[in-house]
PDB file of N, CA and C in Angstrom:
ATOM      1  N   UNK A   1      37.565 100.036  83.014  1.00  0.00           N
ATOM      2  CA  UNK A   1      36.921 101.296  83.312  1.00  0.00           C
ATOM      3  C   UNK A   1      35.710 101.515  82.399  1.00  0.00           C
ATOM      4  N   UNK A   2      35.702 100.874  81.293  1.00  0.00           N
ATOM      5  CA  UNK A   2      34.502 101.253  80.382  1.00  0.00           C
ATOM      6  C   UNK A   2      33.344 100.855  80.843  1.00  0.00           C
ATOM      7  N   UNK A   3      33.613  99.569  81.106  1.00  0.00           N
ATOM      8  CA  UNK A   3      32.649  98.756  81.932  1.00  0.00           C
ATOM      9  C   UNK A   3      32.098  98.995  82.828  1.00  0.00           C
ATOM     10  N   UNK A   4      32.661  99.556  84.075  1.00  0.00           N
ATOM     11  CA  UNK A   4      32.182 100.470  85.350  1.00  0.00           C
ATOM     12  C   UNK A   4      31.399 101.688  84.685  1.00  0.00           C
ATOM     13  N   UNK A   5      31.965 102.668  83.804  1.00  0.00           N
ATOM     14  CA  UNK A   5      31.303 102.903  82.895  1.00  0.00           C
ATOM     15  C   UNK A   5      29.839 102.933  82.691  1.00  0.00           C
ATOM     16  N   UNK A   6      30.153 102.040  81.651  1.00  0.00           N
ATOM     17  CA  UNK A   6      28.192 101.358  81.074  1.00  0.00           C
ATOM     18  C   UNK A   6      27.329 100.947  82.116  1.00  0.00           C
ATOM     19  N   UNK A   7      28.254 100.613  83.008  1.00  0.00           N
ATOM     20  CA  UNK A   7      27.022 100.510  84.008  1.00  0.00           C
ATOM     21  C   UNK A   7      26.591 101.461  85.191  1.00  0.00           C
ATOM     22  N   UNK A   8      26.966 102.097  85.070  1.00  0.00           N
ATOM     23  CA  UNK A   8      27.001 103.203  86.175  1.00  0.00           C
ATOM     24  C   UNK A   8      25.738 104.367  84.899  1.00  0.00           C
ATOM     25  N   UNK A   9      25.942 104.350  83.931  1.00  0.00           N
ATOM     26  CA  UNK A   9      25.533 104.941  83.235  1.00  0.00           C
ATOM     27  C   UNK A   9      23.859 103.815  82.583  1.00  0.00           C
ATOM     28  N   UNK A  10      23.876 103.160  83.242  1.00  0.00           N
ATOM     29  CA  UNK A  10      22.565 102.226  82.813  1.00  0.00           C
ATOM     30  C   UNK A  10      21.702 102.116  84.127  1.00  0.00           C
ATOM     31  N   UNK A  11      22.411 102.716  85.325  1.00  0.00           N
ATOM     32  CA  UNK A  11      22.483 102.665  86.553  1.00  0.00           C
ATOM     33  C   UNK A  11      21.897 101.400  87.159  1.00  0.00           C
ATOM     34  N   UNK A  12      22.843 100.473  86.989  1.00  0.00           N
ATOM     35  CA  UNK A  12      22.760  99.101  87.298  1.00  0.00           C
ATOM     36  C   UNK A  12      23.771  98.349  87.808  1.00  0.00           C
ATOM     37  N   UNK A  13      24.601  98.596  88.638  1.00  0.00           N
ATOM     38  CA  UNK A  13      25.854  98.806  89.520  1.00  0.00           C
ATOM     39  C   UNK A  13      24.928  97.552  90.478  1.00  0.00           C
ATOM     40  N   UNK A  14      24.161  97.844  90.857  1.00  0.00           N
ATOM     41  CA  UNK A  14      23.864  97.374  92.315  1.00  0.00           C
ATOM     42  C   UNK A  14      24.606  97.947  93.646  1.00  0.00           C
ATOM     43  N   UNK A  15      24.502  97.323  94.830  1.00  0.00           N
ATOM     44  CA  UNK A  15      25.625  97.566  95.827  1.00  0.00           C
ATOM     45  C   UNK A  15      26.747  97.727  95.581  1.00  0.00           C
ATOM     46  N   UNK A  16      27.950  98.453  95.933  1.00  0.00           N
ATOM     47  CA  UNK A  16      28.923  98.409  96.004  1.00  0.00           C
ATOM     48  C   UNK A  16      29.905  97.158  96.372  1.00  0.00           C
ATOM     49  N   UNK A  17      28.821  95.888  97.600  1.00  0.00           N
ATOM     50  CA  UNK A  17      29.310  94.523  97.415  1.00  0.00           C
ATOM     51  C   UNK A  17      29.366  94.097  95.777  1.00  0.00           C
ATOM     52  N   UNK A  18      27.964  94.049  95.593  1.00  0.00           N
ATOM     53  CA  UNK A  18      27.502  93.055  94.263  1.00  0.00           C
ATOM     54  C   UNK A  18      28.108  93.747  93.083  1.00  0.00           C
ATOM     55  N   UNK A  19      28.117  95.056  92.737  1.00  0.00           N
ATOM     56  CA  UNK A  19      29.026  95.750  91.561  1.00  0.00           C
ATOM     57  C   UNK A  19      30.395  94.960  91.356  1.00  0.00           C
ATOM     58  N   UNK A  20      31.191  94.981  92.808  1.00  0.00           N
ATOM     59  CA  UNK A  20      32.694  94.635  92.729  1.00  0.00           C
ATOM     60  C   UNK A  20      32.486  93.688  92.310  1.00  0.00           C
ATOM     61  N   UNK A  21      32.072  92.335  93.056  1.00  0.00           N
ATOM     62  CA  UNK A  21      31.725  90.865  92.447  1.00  0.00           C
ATOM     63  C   UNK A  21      31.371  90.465  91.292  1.00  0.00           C
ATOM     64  N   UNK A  22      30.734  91.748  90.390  1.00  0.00           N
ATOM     65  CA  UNK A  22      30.717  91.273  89.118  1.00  0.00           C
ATOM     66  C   UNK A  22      31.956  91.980  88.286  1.00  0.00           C
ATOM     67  N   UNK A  23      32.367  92.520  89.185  1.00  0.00           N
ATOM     68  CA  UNK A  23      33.544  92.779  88.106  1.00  0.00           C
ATOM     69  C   UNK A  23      34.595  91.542  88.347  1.00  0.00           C
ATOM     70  N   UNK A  24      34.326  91.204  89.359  1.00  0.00           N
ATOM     71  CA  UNK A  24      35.100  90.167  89.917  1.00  0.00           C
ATOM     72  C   UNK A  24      36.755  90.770  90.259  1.00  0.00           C
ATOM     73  N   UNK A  25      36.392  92.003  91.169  1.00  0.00           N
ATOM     74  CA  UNK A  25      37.583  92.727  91.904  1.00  0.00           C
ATOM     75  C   UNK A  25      37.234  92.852  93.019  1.00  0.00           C
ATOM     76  N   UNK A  26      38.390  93.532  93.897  1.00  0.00           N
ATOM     77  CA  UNK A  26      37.481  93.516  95.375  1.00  0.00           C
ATOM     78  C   UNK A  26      37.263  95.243  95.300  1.00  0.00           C
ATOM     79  N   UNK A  27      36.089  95.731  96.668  1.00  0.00           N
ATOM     80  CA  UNK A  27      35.415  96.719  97.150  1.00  0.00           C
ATOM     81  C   UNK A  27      36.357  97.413  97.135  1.00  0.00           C
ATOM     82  N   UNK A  28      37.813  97.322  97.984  1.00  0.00           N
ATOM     83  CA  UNK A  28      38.431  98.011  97.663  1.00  0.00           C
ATOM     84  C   UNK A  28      39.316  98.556  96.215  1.00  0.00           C
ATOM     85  N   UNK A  29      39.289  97.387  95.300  1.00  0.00           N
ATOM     86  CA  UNK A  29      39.565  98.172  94.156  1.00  0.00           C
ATOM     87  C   UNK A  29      38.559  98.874  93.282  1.00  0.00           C
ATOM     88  N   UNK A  30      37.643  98.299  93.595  1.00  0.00           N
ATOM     89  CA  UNK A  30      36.363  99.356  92.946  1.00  0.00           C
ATOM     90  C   UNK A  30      36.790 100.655  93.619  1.00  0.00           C
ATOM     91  N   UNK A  31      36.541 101.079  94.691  1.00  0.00           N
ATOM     92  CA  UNK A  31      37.028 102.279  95.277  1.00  0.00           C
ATOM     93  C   UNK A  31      38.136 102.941  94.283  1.00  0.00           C
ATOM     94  N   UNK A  32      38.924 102.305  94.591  1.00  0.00           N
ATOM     95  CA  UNK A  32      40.563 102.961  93.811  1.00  0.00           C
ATOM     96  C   UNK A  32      39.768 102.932  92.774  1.00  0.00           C
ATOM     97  N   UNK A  33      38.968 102.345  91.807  1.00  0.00           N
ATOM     98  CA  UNK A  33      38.464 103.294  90.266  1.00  0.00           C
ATOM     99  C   UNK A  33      37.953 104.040  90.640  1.00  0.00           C
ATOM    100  N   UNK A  34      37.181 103.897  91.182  1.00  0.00           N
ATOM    101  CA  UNK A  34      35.635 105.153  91.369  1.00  0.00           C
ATOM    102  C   UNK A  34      36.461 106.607  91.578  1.00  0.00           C
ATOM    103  N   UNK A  35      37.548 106.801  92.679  1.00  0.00           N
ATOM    104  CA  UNK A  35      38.231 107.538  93.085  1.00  0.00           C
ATOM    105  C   UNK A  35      39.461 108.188  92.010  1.00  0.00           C
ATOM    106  N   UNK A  36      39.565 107.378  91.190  1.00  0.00           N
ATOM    107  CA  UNK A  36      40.114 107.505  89.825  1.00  0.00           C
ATOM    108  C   UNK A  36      39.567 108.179  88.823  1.00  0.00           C
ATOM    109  N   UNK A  37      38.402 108.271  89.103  1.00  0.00           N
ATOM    110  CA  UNK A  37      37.249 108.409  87.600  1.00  0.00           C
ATOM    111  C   UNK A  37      36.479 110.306  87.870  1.00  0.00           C
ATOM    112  N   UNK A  38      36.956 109.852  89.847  1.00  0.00           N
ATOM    113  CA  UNK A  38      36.245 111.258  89.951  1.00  0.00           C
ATOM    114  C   UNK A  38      36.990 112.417  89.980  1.00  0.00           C
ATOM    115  N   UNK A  39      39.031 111.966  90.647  1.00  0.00           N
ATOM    116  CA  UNK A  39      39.957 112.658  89.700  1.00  0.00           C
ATOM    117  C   UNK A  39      40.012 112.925  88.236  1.00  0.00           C
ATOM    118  N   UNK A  40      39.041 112.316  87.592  1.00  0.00           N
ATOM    119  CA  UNK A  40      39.186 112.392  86.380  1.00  0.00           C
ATOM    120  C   UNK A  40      38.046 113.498  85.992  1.00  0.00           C
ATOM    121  N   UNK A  41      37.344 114.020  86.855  1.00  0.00           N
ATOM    122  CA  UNK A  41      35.799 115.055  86.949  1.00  0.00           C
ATOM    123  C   UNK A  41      34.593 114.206  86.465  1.00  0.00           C
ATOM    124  N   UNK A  42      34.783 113.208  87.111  1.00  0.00           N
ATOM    125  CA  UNK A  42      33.855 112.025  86.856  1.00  0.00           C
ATOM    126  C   UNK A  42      32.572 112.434  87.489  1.00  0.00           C
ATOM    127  N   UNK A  43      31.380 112.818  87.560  1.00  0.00           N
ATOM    128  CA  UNK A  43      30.111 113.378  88.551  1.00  0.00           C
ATOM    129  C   UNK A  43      29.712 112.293  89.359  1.00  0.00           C
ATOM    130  N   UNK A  44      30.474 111.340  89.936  1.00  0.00           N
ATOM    131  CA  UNK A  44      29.791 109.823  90.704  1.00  0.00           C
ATOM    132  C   UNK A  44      29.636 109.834  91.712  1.00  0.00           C
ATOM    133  N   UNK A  45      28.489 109.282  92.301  1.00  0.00           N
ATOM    134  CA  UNK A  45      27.815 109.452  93.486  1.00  0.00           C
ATOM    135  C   UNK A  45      26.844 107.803  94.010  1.00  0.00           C
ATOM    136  N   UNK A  46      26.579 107.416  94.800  1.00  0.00           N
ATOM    137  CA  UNK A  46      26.074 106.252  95.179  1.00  0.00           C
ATOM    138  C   UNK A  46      24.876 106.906  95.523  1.00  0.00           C
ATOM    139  N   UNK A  47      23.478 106.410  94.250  1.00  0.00           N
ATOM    140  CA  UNK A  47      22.415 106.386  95.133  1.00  0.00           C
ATOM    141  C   UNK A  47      21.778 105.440  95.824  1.00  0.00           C
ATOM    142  N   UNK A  48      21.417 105.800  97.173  1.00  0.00           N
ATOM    143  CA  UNK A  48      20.936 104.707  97.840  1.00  0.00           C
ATOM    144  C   UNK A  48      19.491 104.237  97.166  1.00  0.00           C
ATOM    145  N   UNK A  49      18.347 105.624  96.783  1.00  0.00           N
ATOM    146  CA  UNK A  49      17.408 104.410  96.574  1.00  0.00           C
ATOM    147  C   UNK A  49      17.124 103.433  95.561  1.00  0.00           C
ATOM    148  N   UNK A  50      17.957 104.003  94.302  1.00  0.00           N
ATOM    149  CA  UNK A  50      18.029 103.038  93.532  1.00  0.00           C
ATOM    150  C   UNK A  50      18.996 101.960  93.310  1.00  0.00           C
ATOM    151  N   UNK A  51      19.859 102.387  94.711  1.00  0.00           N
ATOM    152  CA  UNK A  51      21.039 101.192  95.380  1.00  0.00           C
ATOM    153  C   UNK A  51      21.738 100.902  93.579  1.00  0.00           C
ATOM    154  N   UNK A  52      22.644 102.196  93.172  1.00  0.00           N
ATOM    155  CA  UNK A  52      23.260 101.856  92.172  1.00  0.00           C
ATOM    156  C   UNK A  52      24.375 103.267  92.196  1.00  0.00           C
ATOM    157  N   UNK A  53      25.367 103.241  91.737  1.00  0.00           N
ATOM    158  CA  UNK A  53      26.366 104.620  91.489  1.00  0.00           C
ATOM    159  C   UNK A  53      25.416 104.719  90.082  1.00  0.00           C
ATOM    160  N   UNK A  54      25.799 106.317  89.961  1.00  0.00           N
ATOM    161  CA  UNK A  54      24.980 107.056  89.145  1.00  0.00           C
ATOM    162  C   UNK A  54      26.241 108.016  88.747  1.00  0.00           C
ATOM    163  N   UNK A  55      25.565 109.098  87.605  1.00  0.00           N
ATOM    164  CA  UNK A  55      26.367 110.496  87.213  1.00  0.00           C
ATOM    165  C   UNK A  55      25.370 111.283  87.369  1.00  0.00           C
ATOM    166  N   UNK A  56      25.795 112.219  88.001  1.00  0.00           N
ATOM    167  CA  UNK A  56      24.984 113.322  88.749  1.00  0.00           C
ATOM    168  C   UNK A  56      24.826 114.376  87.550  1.00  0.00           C
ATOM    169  N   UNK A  57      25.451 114.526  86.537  1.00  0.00           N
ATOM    170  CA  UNK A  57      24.789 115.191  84.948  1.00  0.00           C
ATOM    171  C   UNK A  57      25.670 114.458  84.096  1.00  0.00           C
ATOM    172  N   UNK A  58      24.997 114.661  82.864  1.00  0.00           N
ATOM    173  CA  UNK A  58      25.263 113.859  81.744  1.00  0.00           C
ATOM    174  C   UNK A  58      26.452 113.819  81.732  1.00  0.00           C
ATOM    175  N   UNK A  59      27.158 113.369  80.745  1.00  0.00           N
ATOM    176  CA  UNK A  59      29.000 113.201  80.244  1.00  0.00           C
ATOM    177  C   UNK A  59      29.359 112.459  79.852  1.00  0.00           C
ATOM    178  N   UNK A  60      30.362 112.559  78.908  1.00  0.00           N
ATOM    179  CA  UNK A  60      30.982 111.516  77.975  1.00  0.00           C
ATOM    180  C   UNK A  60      32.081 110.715  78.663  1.00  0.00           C
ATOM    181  N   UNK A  61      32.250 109.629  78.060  1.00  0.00           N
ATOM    182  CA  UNK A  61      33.509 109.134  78.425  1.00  0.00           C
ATOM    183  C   UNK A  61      34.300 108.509  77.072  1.00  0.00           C
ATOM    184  N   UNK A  62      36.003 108.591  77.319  1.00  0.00           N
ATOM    185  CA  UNK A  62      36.817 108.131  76.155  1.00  0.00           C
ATOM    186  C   UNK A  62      38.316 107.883  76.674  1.00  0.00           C
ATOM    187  N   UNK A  63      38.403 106.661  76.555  1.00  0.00           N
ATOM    188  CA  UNK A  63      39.481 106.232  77.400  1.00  0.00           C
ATOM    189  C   UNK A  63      40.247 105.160  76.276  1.00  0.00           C
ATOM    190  N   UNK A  64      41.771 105.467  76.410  1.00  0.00           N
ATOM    191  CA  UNK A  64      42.129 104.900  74.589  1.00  0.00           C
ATOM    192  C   UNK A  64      43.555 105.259  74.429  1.00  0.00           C
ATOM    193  N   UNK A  65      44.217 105.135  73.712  1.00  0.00           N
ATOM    194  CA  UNK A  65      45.391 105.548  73.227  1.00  0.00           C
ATOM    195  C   UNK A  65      45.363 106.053  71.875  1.00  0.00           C
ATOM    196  N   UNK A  66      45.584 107.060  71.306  1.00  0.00           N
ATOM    197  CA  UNK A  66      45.570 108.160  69.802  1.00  0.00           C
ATOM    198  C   UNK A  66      46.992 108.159  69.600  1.00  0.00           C
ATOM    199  N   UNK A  67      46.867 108.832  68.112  1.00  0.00           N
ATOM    200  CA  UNK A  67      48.014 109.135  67.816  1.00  0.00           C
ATOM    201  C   UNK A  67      48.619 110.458  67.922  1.00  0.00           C
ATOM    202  N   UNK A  68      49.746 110.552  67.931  1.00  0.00           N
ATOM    203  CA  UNK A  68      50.495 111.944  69.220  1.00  0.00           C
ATOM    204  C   UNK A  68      49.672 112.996  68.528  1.00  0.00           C
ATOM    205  N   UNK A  69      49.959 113.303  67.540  1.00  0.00           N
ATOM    206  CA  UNK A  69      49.786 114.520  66.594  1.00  0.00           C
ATOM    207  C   UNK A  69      48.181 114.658  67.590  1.00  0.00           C
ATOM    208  N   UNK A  70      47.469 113.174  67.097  1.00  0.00           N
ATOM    209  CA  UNK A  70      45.599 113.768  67.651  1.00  0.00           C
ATOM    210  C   UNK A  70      45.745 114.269  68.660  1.00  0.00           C
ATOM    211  N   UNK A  71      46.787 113.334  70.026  1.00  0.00           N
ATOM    212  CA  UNK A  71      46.544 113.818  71.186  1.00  0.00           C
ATOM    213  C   UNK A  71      46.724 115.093  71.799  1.00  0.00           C
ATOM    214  N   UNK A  72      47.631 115.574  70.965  1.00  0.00           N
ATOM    215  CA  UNK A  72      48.053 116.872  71.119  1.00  0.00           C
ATOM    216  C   UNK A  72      46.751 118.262  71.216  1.00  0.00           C
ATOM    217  N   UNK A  73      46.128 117.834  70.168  1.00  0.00           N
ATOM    218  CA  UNK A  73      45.056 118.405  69.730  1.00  0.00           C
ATOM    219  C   UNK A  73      43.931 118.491  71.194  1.00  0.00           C
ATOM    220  N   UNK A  74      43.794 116.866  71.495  1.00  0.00           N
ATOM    221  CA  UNK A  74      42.473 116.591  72.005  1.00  0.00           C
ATOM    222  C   UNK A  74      42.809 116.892  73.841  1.00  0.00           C
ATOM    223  N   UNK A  75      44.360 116.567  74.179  1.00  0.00           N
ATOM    224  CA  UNK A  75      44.248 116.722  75.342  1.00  0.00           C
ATOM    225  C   UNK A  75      45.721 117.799  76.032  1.00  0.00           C
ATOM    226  N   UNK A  76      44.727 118.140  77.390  1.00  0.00           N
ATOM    227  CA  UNK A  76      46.071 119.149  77.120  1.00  0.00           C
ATOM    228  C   UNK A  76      47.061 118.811  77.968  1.00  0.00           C
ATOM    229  N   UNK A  77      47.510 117.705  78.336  1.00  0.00           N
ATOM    230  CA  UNK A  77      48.593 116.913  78.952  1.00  0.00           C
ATOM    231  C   UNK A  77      48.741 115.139  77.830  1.00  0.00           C
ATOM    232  N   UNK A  78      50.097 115.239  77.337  1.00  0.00           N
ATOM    233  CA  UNK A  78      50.369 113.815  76.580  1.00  0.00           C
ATOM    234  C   UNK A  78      51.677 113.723  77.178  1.00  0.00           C
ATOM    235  N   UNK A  79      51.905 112.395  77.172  1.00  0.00           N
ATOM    236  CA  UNK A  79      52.711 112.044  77.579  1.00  0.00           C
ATOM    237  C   UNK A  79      54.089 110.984  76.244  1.00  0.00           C
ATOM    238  N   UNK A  80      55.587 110.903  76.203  1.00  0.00           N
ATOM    239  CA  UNK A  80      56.155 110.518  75.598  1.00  0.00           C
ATOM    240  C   UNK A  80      56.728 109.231  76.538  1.00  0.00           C
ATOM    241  N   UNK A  81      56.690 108.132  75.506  1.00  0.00           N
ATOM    242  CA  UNK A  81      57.738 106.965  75.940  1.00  0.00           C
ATOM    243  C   UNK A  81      58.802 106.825  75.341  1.00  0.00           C
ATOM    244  N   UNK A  82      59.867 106.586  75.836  1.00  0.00           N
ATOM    245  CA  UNK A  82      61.236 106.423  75.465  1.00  0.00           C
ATOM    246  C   UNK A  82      61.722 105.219  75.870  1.00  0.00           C
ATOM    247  N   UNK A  83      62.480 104.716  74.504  1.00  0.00           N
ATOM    248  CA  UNK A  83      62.675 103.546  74.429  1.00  0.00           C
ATOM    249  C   UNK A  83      64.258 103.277  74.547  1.00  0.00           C
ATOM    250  N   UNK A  84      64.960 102.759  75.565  1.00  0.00           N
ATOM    251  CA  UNK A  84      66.718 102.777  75.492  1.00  0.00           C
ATOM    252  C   UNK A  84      66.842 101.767  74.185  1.00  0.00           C
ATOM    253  N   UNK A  85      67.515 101.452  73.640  1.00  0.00           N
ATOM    254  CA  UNK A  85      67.774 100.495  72.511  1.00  0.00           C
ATOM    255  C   UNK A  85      69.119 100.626  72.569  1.00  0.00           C
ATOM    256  N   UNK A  86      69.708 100.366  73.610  1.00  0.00           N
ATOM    257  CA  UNK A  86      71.490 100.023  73.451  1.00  0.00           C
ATOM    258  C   UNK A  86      71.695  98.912  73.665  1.00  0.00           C
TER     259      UNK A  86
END
């Protein structure tokens, strides 16, 4: 995702063929990110004339694993794993 990312943000994606191919996934899983990213309030949009996905206003991105205490802080849904050990 970072990667889709940097480039979407350098706006140098290309086609939606040629993007996937360099990620070396298919069209349809590019989709399933893109569609991922914009559940995520991602601003992404395909422009045609510069034939590249773009962000329609600025924004950060941060995608990662923290420690609980931070996450707590930073987001307002965390999630716990539980480990059986019997």
């Amino acid at each position: 995702m970072e990667r889709i990312d940097q480039l979407i943000r350098l706006q140098a994606t290309g086609s939606p063929e040629d993007f996937a191919s360099r990620l070396e996934i298919s069209k349809a899983k590019l989709y399933r990110i893109i569609g991922v990213m914009k559940k995520l309030n991602a601003p992404i949009k395909y422009d045609y004339i510069i034939e590249s996905f773009v962000y329609q206003e600025a924004v950060a991105f941060s995608f990662g694993f923290y420690e609980k205490d931070n996450a707590k802080r930073n987001y307002n849904t965390s999630f716990d794993v539980k480990q059986d050990v019997s």
